[in-house]
Protein backbone atom coordinates (compact mmCIF):
# COMPACT_ATOMS: atom_id res chain seq x y z
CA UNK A 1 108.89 109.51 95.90
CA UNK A 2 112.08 108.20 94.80
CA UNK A 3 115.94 108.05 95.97
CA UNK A 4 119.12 106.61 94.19
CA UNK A 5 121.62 105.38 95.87
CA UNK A 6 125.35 104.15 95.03
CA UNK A 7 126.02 100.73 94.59
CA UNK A 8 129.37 98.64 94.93
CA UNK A 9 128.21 95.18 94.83
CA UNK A 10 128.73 93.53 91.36
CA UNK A 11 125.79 91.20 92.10
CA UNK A 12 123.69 94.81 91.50
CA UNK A 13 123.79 94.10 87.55
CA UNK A 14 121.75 90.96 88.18
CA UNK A 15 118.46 90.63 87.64
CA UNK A 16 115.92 89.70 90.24
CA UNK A 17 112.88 87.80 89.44
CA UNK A 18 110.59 90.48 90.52
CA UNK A 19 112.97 93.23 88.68
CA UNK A 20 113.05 91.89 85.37
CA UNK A 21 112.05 93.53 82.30
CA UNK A 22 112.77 96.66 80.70
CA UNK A 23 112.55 98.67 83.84
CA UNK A 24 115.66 96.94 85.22
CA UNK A 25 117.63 97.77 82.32
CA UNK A 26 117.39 101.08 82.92
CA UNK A 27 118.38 101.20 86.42
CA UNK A 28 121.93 101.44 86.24
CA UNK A 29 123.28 105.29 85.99
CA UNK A 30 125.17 105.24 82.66
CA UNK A 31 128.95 105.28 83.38
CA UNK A 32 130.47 108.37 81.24
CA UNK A 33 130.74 111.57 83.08
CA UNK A 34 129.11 114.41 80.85
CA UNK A 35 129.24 118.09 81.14
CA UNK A 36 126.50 119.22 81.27
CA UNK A 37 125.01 119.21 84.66
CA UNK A 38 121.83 117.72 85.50
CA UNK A 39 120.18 121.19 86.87
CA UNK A 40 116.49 119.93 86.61
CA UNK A 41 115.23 116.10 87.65
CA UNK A 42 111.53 114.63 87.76
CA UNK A 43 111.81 112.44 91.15
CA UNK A 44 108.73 109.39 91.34
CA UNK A 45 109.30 108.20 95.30
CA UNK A 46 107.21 105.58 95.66
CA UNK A 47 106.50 103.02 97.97
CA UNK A 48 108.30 100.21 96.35
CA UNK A 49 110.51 102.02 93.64
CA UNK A 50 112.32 105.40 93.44
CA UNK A 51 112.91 106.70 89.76
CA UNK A 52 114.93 110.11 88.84
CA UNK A 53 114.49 111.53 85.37
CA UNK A 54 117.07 114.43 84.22
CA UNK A 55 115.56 116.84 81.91
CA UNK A 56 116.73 115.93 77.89
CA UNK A 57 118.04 112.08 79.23
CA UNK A 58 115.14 110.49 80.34
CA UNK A 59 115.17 107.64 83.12
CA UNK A 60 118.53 107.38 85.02
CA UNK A 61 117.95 105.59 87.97
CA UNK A 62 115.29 102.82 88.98
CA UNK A 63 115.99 101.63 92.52
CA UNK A 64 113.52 99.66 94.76
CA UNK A 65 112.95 102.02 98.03
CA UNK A 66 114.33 100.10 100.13
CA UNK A 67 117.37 101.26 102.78
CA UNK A 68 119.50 98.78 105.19
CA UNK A 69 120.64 100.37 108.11
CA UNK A 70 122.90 99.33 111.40
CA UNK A 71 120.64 99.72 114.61
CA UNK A 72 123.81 100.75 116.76
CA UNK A 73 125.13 103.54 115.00
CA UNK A 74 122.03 104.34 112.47
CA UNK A 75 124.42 104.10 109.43
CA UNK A 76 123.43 102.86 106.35
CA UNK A 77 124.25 99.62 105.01
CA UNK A 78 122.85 99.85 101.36
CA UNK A 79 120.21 101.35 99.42
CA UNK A 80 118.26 100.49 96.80
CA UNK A 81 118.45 96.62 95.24
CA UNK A 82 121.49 96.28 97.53
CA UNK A 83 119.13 96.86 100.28
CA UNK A 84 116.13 94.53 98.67
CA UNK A 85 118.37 91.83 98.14
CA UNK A 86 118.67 91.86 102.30
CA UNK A 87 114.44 91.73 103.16
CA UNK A 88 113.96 88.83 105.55
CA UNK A 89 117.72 88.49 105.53
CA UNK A 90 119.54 90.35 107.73
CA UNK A 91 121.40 89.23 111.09
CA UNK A 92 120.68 90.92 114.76
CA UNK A 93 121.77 94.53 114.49
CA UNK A 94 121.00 95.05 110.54
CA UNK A 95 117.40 96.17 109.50
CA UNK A 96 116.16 96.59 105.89
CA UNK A 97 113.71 98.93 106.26
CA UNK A 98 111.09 101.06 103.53
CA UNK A 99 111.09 104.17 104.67
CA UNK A 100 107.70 104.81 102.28
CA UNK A 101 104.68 103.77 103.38
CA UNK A 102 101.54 104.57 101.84
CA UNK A 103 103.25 106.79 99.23
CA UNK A 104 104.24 109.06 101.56
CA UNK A 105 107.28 109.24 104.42
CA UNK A 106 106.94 107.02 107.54
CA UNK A 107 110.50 106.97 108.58
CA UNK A 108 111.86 110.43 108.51
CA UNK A 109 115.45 109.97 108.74
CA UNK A 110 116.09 107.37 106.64
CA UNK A 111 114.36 108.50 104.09
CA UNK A 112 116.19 111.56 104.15
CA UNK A 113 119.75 110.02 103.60
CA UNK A 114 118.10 107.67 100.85
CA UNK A 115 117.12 110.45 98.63
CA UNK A 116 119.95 112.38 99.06
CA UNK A 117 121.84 109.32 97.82
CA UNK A 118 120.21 109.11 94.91
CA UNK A 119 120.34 112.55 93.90
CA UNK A 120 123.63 112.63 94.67
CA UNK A 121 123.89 109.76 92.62
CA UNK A 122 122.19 111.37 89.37
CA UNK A 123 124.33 114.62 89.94
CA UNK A 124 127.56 113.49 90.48
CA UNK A 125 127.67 111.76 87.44
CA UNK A 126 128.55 115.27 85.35
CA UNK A 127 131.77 116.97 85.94
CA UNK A 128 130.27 120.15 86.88
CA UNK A 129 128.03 119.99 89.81
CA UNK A 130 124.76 122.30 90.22
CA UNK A 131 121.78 122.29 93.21
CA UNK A 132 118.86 120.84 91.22
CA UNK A 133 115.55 122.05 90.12
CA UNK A 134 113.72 118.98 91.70
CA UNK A 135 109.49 118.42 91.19
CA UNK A 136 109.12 115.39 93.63
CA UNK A 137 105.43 113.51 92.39
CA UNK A 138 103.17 112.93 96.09
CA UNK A 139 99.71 111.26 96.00
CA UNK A 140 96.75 113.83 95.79
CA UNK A 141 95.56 113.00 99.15
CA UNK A 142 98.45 113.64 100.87
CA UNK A 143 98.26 115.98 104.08
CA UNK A 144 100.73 119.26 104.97
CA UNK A 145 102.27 117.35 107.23
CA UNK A 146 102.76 114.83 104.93
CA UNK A 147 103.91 117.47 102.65
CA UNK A 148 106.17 119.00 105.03
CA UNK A 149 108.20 115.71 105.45
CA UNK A 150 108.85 115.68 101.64
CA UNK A 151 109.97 119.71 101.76
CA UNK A 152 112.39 119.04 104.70
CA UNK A 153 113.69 116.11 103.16
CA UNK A 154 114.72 117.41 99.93
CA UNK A 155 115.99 120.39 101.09
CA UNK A 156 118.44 118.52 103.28
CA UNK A 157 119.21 116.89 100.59
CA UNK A 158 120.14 119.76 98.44
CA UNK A 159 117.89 120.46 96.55
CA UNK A 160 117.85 124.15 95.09
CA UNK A 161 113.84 124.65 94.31
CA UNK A 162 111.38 121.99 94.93
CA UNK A 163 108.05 121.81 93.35
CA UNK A 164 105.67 118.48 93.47
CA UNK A 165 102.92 117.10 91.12
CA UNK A 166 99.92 114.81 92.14
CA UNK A 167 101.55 111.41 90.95
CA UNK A 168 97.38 111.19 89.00
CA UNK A 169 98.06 113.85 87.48
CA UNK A 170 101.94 113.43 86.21
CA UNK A 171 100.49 109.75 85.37
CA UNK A 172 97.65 111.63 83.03
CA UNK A 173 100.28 113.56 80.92
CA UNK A 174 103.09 110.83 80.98
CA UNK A 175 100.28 108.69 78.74
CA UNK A 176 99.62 111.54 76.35
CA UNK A 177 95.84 112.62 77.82
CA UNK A 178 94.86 116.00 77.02
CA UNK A 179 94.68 117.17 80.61
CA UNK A 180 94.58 121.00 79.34
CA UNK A 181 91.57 120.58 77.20
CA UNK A 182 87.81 121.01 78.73
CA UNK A 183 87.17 117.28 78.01
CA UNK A 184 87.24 115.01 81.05
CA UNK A 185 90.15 112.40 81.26
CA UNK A 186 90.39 109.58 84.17
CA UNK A 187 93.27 107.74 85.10
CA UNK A 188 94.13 105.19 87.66
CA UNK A 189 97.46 105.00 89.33
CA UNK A 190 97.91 102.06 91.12
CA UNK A 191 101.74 102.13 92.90
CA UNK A 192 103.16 100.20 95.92
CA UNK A 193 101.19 101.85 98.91
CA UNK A 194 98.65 103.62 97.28
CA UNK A 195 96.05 103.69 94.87
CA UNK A 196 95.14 107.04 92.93
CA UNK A 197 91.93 107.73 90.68
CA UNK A 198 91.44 110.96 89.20
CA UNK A 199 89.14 112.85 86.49
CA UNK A 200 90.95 116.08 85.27
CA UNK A 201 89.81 118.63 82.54
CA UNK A 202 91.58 122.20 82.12
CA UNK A 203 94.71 121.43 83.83
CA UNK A 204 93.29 120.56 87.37
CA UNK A 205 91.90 117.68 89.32
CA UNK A 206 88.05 117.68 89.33
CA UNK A 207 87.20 115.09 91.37
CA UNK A 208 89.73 112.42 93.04
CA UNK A 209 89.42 109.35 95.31
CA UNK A 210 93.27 107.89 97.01
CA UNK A 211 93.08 104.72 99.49
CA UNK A 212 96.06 103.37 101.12
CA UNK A 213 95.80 100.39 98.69
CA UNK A 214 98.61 98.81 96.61
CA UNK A 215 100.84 96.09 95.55
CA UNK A 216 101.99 95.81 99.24
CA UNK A 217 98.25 95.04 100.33
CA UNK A 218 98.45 92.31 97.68
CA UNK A 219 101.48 90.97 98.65
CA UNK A 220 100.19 90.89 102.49
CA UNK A 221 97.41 88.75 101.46
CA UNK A 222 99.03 86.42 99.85
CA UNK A 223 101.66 85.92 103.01
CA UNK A 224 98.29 85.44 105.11
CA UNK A 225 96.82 82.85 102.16
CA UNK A 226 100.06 80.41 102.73
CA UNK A 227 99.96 80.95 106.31
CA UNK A 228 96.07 79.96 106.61
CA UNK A 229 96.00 77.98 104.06
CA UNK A 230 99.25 75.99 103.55
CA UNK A 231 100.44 76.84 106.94
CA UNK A 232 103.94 77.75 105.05
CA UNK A 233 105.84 80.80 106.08
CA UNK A 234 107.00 82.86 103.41
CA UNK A 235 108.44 86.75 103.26
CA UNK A 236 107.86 89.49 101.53
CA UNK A 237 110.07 88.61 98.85
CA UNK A 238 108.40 86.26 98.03
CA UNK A 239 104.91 86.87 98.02
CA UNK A 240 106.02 89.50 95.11
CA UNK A 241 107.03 86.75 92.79
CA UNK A 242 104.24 84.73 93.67
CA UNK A 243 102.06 88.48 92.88
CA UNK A 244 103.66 88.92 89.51
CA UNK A 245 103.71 84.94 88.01
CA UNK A 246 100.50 84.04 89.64
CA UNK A 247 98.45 86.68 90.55
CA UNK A 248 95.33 87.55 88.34
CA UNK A 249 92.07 89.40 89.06
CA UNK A 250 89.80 87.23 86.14
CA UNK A 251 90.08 83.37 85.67
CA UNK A 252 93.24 82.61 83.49
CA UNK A 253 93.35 80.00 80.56
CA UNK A 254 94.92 78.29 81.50
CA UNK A 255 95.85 78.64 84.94
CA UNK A 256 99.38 78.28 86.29
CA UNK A 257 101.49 76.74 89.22
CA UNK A 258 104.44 77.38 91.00
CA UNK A 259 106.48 75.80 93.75
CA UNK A 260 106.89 78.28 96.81
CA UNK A 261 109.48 77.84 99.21
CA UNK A 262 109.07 78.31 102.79
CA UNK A 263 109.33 77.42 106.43
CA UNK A 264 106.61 75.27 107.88
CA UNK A 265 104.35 76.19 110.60
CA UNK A 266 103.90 73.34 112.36
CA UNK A 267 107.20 71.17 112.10
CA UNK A 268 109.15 74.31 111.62
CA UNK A 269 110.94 72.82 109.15
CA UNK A 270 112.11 73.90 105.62
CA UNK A 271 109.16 73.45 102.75
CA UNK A 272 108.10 73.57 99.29
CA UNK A 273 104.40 73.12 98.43
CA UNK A 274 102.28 73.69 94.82
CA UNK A 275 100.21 76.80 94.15
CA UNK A 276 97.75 77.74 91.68
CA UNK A 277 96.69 80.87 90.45
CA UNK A 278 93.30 80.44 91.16
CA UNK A 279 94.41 80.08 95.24
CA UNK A 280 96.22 83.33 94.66
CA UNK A 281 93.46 85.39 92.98
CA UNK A 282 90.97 84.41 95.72
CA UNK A 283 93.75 85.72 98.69
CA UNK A 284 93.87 88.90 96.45
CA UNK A 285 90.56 89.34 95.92
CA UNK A 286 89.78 91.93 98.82
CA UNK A 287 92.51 94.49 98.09
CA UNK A 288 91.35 94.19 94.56
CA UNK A 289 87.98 94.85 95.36
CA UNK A 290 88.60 97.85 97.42
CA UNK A 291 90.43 99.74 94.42
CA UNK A 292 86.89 98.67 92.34
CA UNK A 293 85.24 100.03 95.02
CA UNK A 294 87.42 103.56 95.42
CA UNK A 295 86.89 103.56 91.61
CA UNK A 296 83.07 103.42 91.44
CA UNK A 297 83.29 106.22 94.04
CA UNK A 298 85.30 108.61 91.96
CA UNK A 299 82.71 107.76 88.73
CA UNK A 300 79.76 108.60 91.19
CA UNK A 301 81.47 111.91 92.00
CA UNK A 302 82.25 112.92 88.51
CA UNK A 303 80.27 115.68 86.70
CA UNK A 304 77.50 114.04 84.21
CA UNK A 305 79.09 116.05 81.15
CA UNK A 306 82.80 114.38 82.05
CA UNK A 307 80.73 111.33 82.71
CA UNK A 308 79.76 111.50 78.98
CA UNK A 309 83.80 112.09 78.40
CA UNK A 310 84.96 109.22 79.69
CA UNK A 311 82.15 107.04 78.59
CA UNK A 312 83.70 107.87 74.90
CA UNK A 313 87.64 108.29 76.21
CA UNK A 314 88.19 105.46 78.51
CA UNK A 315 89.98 104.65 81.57
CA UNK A 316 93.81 104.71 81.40
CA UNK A 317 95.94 102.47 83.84
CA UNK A 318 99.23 103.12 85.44
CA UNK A 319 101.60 102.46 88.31
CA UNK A 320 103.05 98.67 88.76
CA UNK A 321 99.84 97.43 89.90
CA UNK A 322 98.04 97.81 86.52
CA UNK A 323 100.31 94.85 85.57
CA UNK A 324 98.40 92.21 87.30
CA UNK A 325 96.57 90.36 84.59
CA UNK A 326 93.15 91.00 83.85
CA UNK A 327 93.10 93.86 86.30
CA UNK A 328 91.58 95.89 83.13
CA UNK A 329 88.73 93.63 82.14
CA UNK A 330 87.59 93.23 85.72
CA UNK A 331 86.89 96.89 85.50
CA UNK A 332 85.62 96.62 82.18
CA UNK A 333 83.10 93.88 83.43
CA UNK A 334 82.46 96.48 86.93
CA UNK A 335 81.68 99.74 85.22
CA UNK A 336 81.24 99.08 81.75
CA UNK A 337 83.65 101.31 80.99
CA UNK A 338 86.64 100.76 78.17
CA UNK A 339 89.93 100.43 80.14
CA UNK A 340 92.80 100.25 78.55
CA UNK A 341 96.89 99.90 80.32
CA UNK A 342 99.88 102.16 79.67
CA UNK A 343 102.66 100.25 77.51
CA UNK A 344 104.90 101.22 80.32
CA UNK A 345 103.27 101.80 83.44
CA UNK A 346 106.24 101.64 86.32
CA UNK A 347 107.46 104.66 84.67
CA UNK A 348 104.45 106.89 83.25
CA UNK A 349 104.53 108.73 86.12
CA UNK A 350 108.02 109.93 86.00
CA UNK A 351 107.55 110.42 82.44
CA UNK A 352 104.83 112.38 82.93
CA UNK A 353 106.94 115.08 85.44
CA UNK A 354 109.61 114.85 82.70
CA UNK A 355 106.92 116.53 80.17
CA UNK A 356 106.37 119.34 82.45
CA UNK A 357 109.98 119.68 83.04
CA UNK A 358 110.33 120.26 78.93
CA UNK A 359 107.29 123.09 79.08
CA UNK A 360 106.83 124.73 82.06
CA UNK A 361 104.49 126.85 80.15
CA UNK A 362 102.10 124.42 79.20
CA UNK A 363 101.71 122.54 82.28
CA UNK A 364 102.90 124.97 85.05
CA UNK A 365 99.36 125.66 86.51
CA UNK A 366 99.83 121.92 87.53
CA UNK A 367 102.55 122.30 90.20
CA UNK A 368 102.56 123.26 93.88
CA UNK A 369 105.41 123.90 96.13
C-alpha cells in the first residue's frame, strides 16, 4: 500500500542511487494547482514504495514507505525519501521506521498518519477539495485482520469509499493480459515484502501461491554475506545498492565489482573492501530459490487446460524484484516456461488499478471492499 507525504527539504529533488531511473522522475507532485479535484486515486502501498495514481493523470506520487518519527512525543519527522535518506542515521530519540512489512501493516499508527499524508498530498494539490474514491491494492493472501488494518487506516485518513484489488491481479491488467477471457494468464509480482503468483481466467484468481518473500529478504542476505564473509558491517541502505548493481540470479558476462563501505567487525574501524557479483548471487541464492519454489507450487496447482494456456502465453513479471538480472531466464531454465518482464514493473501494479478506475464496468467483478 502506498502513502505520500509532503516534503520541504530541497535535497528531495536529488536522486538516490537506489531511486534512479524513470520512477524517480515521477515522484515529485507536479506544482500547478488544477481544478478539477482528484475524486478517484489507485493507491499501490507496498513494502518499500507507496505510489498514488489519480484517475485521467496517471502516476503522481512515488515515495519510498518509509516514516521518521520522534520517540518522545510520537510526531513525525519526515516521510517518504525524507525519511529514507535517515535509515541507519538517526540520533537517540529519532527512529526511521517502515511501517509495511510483508505487504501488509505492522505498525498501525504510523502507517496511518503516512497515508493520510500522502493523500493529502495528491488532494490538496487542486483548488477544490473532495473525499476520494480510493481502491488500495493488498496481497491475495492477506488475512481480515490484515484487511481490517488497511479499512481503519484509510478511513482515518479520509477516505470517502474504499475498495482494494489483489496487487496479482491489478499487476495482470496493468501489463495488458486478458484477465476477462476463459484463457489462463499467470503473473508474478515480486514487491518489497512479498512475493505474489497467480493464474487468473474470467476475471478471478484460480489458483494463487503468496510467501513473505521480497527484495527485503534479498537485501537481508546480503547484510549477513558481508558480515560472515567480509566481517564488514553495512545497513540497509546499502545492501540495496549492492542488490541493484550487483545482484544477479544467472552467471553475468562479465561479472562486476564494487567497493562497499562499512564498519569493521573486528577492529571496529571504518572500511572499504571489493565485491563481486558472483559473492552476491550466492548470498541471494536462498530467497531466490524460495520464490522458484512458491512458483513451481502455483504451476502444480493450476488446472491442466490453463496449464496448456500458459505453456503457449507465458509468464509475465512485475513488482521491483523482477529487475534483478536474469531473474527471468532462471525461471525459464526451472520450468521451461517462456518468461518474459514488464517494461515498467515498479509501477504495473498501480497502473493496473488505474485501468479499473477508467471502467468500472469491465473490471468491477475484480474488487472487494
Amino acid at each position: 500500500m502506498t502513502v505520500a507525504i509532503e516534503t520541504s527539504s530541497p535535497a528531495s529533488d536529488e536522486k538516490t542511487e537506489s531511486h534512479a531511473g524513470p520512477a524517480d522522475r515521477r515522484r515529485q507532485l507536479p506544482r500547478r494547482r488544477a481544478w478539477r479535484p482528484a475524486t478517484e486515486l489507485a493507491v499501490d502501498l507496498g513494502t518499500a514504495n507507496t505510489l498514488v495514481l489519480v484517475k485521467g493523470e496517471g502516476v503522481v506520487l512515488n515515495e519510498p514507505s518509509v516514516a521518521a518519527v520522534d520517540q518522545a512525543t510520537g510526531n513525525i519527522m519526515g516521510i517518504g525519501l525524507d525519511a529514507k535518506r535517515m535509515l541507519g542515521r538517526t540520533p537517540d530519540g529519532i527512529l526511521a521506521v517502515r511501517p509495511m512489512k510483508g505487504g501488509v501493516i505492522a505498525n498501525f499508527d504510523v502507517a496511518e498518519k503516512m497515508l493520510r499524508h500522502f493523500l493529502r498530498m495528491v488532494i490538496d494539490r487542486t483548488l477544490l477539495k473532495v473525499k476520494p474514491t480510493v481502491i488500495v491494492c493488498v496481497p491475495s493472501g492477506i488475512t481480515e485482520v490484515e484487511r481490517r488494518a488497511v479499512r481503519d487506516s484509510a478511513r482515518s485518513a479520509g477516505v470517502k469509499r474504499l475498495l482494494m484489488v489483489a496487487e496479482p491481479m491489478a499487476g495482470a491488467i496493468g501489463v495488458g493480459l486478458p484477465i476477462e477471457t476463459p484463457a489462463g494468464s499467470m503473473v508474478i509480482d515480486i514487491g518489497g515484502g512479498t512475493t505474489n503468483i497467480a493464474v487468473i481466467a474470467l476475471s478471478g484468481i484460480v489458483c494463487d501461491a503468496s510467501i513473505r518473500t521480497g527484495g527485503d529478504e534479498l537485501d537481508q542476505a546480503i547484510v549477513q554475506f558481508m558480515r560472515k564473509n567480509y566481517s564488514l558491517l553495512i545497513g540497509e541502505p546499502t545492501a540495496e545498492r549492492i542488490k541493484i548493481r550487483l545482484g544477479s540470479a544467472v552467471p553475468l558476462e562479465p561479472e562486476q565489482e564494487m567497493d562497499v563501505k562499512g564498519r569493521d567487525l573486528v577492529s571496529g574501524l571504518p572500511k572499504t573492501v571489493r565485491v563481486d557479483s558472483s559473492g552476491v548471487r550466492d548470498a541471494i541464492q536462498e530467497p531466490v530459490s524460495r520464490i522458484v519454489n512458491a512458483v513451481r507450487r502455483a504451476l502444480e496447482m493450476t488446472p491442466p487446460e490453463l496449464a496448456s494456456d500458459i505453456l503457449e502465453r507465458g509468464i509475465v513479471l512485475t513488482g521491483g524484484g523482477a529487475m534483478i538480472r536474469g531473474l527471468d531466464q532462471l525461471l525459464i531454465d526451472e520450468t521451461g516456461l517462456p518468461v518474459r518482464v514488464d517494461d515498467d514493473p515498479l509501477t504495473s501494479v498501480v497502473r493496473g488499478t488505474g485501468r479499473i478506475l477508467d471502467d468500472f464496468t469491465r473490471y468491477g467483478s475484480v474488487l472487494t471492499t
